[in-house]
PDB file of N, CA and C in Angstrom:
ATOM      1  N   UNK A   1       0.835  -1.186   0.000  1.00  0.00           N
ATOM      2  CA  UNK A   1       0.000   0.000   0.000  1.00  0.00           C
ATOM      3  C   UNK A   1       0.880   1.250   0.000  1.00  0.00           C
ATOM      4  N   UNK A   2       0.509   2.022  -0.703  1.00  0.00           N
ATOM      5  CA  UNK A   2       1.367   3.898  -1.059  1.00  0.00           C
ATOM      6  C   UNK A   2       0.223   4.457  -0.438  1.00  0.00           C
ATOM      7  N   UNK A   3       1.288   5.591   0.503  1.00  0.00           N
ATOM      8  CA  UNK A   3       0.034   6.292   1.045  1.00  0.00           C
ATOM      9  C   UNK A   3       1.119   7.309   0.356  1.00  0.00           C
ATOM     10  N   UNK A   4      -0.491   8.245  -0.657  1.00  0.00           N
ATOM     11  CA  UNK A   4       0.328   9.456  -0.813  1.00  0.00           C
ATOM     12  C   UNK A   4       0.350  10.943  -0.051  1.00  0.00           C
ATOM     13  N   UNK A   5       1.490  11.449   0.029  1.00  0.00           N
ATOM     14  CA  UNK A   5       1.497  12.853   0.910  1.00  0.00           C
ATOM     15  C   UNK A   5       0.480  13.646   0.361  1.00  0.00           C
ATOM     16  N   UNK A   6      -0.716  14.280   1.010  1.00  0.00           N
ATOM     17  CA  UNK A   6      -1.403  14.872   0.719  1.00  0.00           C
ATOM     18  C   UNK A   6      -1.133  16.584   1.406  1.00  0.00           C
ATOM     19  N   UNK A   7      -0.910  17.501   0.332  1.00  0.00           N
ATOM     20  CA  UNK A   7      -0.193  18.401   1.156  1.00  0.00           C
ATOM     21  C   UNK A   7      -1.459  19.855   1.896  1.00  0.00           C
ATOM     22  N   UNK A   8      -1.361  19.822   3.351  1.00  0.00           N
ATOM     23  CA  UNK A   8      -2.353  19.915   4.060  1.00  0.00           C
ATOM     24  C   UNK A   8      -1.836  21.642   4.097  1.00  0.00           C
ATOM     25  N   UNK A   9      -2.931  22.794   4.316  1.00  0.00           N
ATOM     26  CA  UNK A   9      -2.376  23.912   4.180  1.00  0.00           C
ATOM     27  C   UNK A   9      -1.800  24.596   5.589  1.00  0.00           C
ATOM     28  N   UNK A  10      -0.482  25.059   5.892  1.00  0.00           N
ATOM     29  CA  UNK A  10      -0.007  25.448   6.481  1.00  0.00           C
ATOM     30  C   UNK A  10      -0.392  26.574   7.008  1.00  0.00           C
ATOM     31  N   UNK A  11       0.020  26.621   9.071  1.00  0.00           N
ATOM     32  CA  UNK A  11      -0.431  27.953   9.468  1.00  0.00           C
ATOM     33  C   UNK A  11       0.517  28.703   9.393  1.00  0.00           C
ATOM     34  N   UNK A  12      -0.130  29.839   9.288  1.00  0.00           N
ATOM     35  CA  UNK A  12       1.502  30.571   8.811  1.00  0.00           C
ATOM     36  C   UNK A  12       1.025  31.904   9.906  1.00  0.00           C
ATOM     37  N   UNK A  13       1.927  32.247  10.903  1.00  0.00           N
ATOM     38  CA  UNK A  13       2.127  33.287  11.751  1.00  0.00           C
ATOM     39  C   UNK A  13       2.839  34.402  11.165  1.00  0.00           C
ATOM     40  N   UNK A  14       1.863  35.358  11.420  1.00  0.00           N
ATOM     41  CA  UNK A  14       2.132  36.727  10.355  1.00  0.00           C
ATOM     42  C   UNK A  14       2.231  37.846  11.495  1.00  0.00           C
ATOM     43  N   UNK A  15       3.481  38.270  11.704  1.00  0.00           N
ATOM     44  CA  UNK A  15       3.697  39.562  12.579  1.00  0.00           C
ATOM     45  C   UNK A  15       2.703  41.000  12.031  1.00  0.00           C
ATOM     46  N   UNK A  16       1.737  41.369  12.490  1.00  0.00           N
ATOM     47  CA  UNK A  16       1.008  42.049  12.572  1.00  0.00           C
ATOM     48  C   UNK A  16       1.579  43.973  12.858  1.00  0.00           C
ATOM     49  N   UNK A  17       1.527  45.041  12.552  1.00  0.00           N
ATOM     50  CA  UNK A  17       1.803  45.872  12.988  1.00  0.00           C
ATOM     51  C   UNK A  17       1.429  46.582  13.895  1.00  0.00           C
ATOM     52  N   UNK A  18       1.778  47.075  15.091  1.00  0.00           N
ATOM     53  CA  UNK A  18       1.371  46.817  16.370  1.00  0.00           C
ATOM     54  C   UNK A  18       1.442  48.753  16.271  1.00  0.00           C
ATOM     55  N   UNK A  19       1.514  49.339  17.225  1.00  0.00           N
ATOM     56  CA  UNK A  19       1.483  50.698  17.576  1.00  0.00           C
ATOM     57  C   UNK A  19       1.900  51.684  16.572  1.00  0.00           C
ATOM     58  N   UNK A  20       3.227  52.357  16.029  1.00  0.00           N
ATOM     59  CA  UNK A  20       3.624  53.201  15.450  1.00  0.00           C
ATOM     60  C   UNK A  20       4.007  52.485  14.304  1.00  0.00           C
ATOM     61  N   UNK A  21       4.221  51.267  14.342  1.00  0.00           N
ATOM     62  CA  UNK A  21       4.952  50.107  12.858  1.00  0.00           C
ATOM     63  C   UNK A  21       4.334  50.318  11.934  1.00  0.00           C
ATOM     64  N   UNK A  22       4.930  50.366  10.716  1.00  0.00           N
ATOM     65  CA  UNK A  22       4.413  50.552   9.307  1.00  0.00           C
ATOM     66  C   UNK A  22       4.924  49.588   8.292  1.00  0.00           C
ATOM     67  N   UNK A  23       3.893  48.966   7.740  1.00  0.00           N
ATOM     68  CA  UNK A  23       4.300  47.937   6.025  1.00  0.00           C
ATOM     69  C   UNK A  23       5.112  49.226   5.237  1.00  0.00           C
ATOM     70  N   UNK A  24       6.134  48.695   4.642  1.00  0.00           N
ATOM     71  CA  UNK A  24       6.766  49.378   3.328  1.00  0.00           C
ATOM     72  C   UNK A  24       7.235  48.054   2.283  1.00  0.00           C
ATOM     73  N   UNK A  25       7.573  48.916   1.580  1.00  0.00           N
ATOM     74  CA  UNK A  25       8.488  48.381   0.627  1.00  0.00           C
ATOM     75  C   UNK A  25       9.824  49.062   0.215  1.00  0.00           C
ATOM     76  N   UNK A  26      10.866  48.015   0.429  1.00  0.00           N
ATOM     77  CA  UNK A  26      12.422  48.622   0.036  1.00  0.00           C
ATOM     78  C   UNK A  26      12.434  48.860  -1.689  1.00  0.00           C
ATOM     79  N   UNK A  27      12.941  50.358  -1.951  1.00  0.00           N
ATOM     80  CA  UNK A  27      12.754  50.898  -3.165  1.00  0.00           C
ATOM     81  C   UNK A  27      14.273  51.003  -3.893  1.00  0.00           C
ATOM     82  N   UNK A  28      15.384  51.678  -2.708  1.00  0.00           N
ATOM     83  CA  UNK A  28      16.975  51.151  -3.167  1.00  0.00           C
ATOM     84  C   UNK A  28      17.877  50.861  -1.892  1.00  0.00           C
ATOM     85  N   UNK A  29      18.904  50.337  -2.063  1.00  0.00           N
ATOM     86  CA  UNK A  29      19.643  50.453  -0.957  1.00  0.00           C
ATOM     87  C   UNK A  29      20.503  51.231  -0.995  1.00  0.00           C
ATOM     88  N   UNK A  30      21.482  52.046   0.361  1.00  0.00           N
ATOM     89  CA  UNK A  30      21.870  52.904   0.242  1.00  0.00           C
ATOM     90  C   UNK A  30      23.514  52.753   0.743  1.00  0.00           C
ATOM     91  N   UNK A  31      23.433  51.504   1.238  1.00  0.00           N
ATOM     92  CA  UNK A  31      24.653  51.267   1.341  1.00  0.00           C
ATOM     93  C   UNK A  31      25.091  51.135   3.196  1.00  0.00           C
ATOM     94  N   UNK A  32      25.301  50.744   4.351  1.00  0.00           N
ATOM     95  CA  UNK A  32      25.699  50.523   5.109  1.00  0.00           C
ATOM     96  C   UNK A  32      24.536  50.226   6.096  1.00  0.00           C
ATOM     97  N   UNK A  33      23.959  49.553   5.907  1.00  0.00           N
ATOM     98  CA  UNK A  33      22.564  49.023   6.203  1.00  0.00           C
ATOM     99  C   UNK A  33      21.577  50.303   6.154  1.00  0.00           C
ATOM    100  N   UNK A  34      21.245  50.979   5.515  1.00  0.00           N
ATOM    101  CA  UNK A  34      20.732  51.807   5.515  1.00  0.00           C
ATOM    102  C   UNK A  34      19.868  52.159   4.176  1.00  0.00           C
ATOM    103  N   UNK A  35      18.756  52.252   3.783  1.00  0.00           N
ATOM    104  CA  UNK A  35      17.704  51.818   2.294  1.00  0.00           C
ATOM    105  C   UNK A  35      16.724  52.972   2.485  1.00  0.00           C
ATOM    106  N   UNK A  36      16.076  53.444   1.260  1.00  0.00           N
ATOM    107  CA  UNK A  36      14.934  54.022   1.079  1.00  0.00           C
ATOM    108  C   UNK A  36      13.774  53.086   0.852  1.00  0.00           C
ATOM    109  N   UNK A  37      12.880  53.396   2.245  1.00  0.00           N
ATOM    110  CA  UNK A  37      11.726  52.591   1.947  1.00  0.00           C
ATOM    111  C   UNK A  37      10.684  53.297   1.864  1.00  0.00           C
ATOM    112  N   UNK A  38       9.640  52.606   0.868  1.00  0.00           N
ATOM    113  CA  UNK A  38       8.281  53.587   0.805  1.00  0.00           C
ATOM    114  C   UNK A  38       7.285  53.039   1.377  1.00  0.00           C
ATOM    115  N   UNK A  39       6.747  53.754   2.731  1.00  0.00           N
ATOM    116  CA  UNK A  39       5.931  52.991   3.491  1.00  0.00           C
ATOM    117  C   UNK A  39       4.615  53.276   3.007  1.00  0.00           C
ATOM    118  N   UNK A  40       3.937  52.241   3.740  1.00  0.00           N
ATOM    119  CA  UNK A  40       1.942  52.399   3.125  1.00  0.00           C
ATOM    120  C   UNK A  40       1.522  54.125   3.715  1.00  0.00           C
ATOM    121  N   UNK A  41       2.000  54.777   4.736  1.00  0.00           N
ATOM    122  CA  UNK A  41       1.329  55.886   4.672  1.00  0.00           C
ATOM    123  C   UNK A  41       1.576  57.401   4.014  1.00  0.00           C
ATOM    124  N   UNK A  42       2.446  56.700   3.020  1.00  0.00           N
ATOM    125  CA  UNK A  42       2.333  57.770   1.511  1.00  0.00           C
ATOM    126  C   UNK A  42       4.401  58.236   1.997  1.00  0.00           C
ATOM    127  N   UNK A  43       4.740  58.032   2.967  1.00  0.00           N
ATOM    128  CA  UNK A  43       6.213  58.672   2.860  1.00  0.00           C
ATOM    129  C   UNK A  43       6.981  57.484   2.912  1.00  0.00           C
ATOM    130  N   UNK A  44       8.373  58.449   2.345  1.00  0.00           N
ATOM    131  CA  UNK A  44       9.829  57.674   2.052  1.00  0.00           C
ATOM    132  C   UNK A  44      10.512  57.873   3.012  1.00  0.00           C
ATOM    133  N   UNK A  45      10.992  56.779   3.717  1.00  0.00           N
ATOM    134  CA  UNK A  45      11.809  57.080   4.795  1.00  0.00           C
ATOM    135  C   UNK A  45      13.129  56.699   4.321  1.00  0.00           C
ATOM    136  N   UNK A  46      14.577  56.460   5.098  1.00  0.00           N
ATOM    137  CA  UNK A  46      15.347  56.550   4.957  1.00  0.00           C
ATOM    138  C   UNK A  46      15.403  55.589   6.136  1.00  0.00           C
ATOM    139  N   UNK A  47      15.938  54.046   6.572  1.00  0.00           N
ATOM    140  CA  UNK A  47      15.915  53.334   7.443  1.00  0.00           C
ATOM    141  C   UNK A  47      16.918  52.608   7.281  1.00  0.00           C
ATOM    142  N   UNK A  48      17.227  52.137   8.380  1.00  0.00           N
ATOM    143  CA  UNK A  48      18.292  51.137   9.064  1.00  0.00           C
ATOM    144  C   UNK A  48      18.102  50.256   9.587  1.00  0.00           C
ATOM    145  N   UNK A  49      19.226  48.887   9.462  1.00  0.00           N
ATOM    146  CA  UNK A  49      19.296  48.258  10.074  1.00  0.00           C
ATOM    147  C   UNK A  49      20.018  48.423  11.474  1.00  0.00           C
ATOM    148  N   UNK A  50      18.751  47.754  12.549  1.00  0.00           N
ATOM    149  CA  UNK A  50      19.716  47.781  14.080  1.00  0.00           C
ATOM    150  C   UNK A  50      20.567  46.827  14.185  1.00  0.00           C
ATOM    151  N   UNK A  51      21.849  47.360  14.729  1.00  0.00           N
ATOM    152  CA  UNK A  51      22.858  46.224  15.283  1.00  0.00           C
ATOM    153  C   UNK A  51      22.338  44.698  15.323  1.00  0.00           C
ATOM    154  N   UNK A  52      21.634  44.943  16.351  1.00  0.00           N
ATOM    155  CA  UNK A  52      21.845  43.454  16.510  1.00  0.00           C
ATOM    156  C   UNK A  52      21.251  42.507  16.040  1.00  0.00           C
ATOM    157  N   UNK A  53      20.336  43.359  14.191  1.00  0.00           N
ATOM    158  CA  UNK A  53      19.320  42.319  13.347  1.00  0.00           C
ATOM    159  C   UNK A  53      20.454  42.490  11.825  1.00  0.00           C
ATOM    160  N   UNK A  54      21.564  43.340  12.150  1.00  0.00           N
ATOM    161  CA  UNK A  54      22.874  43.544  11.070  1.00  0.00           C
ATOM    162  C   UNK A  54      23.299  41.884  10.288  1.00  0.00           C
ATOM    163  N   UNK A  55      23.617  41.385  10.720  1.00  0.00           N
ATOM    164  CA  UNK A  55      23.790  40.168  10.146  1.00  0.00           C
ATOM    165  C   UNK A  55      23.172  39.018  10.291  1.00  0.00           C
ATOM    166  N   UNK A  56      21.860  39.113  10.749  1.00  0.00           N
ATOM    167  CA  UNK A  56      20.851  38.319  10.530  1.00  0.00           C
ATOM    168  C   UNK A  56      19.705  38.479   9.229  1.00  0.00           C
ATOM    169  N   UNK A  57      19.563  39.707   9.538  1.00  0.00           N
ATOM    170  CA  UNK A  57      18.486  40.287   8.191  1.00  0.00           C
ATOM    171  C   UNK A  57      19.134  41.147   6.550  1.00  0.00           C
ATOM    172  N   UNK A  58      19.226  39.797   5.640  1.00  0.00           N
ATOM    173  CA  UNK A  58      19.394  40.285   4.063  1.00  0.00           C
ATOM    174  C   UNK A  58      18.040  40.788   3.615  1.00  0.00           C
ATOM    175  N   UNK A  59      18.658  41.879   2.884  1.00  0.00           N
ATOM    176  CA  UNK A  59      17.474  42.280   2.340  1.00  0.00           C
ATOM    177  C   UNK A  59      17.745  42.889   0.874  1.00  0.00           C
ATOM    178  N   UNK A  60      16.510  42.901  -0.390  1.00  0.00           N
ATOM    179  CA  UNK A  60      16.786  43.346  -1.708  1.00  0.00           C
ATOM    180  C   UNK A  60      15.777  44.083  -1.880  1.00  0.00           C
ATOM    181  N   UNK A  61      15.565  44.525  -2.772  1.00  0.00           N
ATOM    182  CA  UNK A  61      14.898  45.907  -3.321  1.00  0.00           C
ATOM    183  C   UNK A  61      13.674  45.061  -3.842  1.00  0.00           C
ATOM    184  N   UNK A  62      12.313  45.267  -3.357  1.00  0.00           N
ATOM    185  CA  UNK A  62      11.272  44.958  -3.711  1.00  0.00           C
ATOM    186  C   UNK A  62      10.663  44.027  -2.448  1.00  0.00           C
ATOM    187  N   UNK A  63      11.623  43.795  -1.345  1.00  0.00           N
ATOM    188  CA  UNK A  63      11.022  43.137  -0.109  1.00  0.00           C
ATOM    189  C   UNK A  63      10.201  43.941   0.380  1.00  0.00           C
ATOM    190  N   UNK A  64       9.124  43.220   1.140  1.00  0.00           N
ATOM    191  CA  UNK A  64       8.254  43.698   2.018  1.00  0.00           C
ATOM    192  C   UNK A  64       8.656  43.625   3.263  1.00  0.00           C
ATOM    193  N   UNK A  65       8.659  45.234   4.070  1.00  0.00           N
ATOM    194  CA  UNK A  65       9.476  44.984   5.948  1.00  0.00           C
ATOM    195  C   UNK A  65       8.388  45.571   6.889  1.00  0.00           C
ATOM    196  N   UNK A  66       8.934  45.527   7.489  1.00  0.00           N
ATOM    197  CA  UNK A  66       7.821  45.860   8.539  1.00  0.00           C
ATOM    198  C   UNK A  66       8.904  47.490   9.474  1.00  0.00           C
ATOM    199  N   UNK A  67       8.394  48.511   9.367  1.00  0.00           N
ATOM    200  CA  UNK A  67       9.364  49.591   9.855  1.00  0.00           C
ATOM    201  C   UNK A  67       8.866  50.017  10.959  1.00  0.00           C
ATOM    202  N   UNK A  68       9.511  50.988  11.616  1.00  0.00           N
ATOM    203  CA  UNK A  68       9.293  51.487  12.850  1.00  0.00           C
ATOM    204  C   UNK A  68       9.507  52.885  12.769  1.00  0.00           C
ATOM    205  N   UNK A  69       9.197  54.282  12.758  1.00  0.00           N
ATOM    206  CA  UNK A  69       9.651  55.402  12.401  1.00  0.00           C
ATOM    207  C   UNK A  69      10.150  56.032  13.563  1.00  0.00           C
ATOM    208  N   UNK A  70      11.150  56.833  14.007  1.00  0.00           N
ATOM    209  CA  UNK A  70      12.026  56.940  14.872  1.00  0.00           C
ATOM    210  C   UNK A  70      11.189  58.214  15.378  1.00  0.00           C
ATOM    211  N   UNK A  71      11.302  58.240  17.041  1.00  0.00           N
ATOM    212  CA  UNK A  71      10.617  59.442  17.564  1.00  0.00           C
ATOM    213  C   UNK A  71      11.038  60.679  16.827  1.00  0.00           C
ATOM    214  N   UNK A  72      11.753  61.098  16.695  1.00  0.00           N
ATOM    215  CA  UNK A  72      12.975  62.266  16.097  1.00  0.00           C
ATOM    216  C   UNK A  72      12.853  62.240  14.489  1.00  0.00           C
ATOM    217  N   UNK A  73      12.411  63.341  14.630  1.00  0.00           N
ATOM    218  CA  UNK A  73      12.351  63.065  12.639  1.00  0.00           C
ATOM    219  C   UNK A  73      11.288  61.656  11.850  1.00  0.00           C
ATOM    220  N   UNK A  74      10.527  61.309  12.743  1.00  0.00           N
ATOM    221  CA  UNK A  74       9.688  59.968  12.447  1.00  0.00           C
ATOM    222  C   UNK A  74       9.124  60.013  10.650  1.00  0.00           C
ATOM    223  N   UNK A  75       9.102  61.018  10.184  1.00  0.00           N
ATOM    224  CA  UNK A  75       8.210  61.104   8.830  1.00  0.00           C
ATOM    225  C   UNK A  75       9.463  61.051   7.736  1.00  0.00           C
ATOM    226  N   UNK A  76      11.527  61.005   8.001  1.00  0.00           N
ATOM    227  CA  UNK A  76      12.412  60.928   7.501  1.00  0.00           C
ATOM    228  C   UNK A  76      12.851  59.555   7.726  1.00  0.00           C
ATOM    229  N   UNK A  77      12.680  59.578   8.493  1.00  0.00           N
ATOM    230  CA  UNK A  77      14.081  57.848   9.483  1.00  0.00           C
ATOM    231  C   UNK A  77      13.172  56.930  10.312  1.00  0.00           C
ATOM    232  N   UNK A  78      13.648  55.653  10.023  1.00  0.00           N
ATOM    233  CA  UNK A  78      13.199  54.949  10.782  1.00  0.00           C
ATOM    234  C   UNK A  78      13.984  53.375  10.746  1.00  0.00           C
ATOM    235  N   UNK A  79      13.705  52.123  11.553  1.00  0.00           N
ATOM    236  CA  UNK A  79      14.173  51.599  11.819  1.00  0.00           C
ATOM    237  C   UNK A  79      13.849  49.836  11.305  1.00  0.00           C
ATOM    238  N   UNK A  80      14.142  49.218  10.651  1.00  0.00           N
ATOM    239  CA  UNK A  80      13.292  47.997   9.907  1.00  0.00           C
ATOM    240  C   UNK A  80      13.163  46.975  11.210  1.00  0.00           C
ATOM    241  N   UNK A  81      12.492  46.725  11.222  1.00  0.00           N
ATOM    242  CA  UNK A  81      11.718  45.637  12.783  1.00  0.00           C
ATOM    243  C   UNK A  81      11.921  44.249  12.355  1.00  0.00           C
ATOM    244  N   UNK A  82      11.674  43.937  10.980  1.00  0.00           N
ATOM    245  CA  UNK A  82      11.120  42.756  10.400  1.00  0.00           C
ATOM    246  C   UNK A  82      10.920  42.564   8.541  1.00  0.00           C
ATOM    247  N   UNK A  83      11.327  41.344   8.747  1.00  0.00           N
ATOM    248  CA  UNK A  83      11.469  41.554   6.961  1.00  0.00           C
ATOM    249  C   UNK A  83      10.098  40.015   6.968  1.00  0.00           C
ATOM    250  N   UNK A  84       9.189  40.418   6.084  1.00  0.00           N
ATOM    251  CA  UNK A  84       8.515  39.044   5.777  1.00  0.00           C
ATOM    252  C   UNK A  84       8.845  38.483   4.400  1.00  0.00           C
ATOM    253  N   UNK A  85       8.516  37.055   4.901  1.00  0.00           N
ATOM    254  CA  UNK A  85       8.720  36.301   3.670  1.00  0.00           C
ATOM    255  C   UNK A  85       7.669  35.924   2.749  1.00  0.00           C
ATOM    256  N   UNK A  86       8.026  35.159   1.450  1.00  0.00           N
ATOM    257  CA  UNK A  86       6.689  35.511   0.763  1.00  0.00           C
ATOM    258  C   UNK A  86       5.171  34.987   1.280  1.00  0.00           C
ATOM    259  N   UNK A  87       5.321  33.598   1.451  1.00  0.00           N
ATOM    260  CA  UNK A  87       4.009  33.181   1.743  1.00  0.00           C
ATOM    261  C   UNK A  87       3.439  33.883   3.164  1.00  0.00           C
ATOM    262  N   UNK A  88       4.188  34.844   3.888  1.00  0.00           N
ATOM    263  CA  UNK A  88       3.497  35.885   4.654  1.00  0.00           C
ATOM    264  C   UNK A  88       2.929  36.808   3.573  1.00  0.00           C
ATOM    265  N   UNK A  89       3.486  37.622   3.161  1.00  0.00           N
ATOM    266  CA  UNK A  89       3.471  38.243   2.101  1.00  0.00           C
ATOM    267  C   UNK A  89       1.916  38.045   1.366  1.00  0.00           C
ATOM    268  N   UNK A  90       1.516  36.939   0.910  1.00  0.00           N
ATOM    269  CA  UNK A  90       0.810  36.509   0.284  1.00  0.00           C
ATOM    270  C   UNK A  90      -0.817  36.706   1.452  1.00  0.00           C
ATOM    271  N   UNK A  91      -0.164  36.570   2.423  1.00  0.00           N
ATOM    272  CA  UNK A  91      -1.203  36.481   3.526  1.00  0.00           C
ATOM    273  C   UNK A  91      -1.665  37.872   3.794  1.00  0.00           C
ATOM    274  N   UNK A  92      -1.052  38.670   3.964  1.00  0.00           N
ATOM    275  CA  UNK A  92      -0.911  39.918   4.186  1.00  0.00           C
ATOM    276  C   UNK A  92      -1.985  40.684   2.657  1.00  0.00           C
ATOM    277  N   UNK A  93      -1.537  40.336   1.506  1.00  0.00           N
ATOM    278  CA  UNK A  93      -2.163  40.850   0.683  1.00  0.00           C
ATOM    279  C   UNK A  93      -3.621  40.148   0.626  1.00  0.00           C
ATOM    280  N   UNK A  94      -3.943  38.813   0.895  1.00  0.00           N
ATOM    281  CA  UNK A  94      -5.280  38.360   1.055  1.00  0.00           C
ATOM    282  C   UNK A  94      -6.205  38.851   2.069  1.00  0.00           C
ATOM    283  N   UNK A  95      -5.196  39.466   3.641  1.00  0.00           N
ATOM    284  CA  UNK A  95      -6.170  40.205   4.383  1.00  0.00           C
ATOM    285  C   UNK A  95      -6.330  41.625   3.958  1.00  0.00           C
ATOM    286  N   UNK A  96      -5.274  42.305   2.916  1.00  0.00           N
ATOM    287  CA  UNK A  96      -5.948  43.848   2.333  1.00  0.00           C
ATOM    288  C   UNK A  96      -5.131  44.541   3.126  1.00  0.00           C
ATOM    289  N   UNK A  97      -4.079  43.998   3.417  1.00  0.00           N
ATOM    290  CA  UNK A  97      -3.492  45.359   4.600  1.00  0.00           C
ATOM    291  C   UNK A  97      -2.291  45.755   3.404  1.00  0.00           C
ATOM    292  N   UNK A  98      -1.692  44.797   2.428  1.00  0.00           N
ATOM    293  CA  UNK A  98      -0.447  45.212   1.306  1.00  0.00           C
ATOM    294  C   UNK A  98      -1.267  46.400  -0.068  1.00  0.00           C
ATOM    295  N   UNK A  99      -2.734  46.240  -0.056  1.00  0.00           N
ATOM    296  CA  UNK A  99      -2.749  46.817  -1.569  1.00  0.00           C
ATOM    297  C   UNK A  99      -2.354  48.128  -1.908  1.00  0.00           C
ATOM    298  N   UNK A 100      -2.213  48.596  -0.913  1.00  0.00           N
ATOM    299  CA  UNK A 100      -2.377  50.370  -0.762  1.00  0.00           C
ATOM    300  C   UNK A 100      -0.593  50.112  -1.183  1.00  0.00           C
ATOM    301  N   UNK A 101      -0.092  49.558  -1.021  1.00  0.00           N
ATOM    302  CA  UNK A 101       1.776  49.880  -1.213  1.00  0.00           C
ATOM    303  C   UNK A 101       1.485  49.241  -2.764  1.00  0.00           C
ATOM    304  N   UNK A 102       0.826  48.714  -3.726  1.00  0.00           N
ATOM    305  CA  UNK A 102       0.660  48.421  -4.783  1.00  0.00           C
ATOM    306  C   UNK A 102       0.021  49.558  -5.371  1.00  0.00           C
ATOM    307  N   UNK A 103      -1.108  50.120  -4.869  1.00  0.00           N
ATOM    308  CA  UNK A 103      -0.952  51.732  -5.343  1.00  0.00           C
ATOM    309  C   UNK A 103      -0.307  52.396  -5.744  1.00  0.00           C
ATOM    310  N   UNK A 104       0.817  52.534  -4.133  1.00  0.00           N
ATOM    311  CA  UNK A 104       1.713  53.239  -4.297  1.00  0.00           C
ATOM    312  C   UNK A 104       2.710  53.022  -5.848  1.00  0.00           C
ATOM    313  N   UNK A 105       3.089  51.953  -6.129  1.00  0.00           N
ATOM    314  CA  UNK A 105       3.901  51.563  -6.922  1.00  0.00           C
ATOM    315  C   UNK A 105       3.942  51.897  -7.958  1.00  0.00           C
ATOM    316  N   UNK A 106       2.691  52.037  -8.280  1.00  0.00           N
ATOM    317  CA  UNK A 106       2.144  52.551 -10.075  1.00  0.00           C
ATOM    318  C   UNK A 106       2.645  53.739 -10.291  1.00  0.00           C
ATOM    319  N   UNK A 107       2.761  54.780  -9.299  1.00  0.00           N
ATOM    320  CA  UNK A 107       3.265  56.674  -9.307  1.00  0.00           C
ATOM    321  C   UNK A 107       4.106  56.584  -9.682  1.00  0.00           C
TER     322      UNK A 107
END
């Protein structure tokens, strides 16, 4: 008897944006962990990687992150929290929280 793998759909835990956090999208990088991202509420920030997510978190131009905008200058700089992967990604756009950065994209 073959039992075949029947492939069952996975839960997938999706970091949510919690208080001041904002969805973007990385537009270029700028060179020393540091990228222009265009977040869902219409501005370009200028963000960084923190120390101690420096050589854990790769990132390329067209990822989806999850940012944090810095008390000080919050609408210029801010800080990347979280990078998702696609089949988050995918989740994220089925609950309606990504389309507005697909908007954005078309300008």
């Amino acid at each position: 008897m073959i039992k075949k793998h029947v492939p069952q759909e996975e839960f997938v835990r999706v970091r949510y944006p919690r208080g001041r956090e904002v969805i973007g999208t990385l537009k270029q990088r700028l060179g020393s962990s540091r990228m222009k991202v265009v977040c869902m509420d219409g501005k370009t920030r200028i963000c960084r990687i923190p120390g101690r997510m420096k050589r854990k978190l790769w990132v390329r131009e067209g990822d989806i992150l999850l940012v944090e905008p810095w008390e000080f200058g919050g609408d210029e700089k801010g800080d990347v929290v979280y990078k998702y992967r696609p089949n988050q990604v995918a989740l994220l756009k089925k609950k309606g929280l990504i389309k507005e950065i697909e908007d954005l994209e078309e300008f």
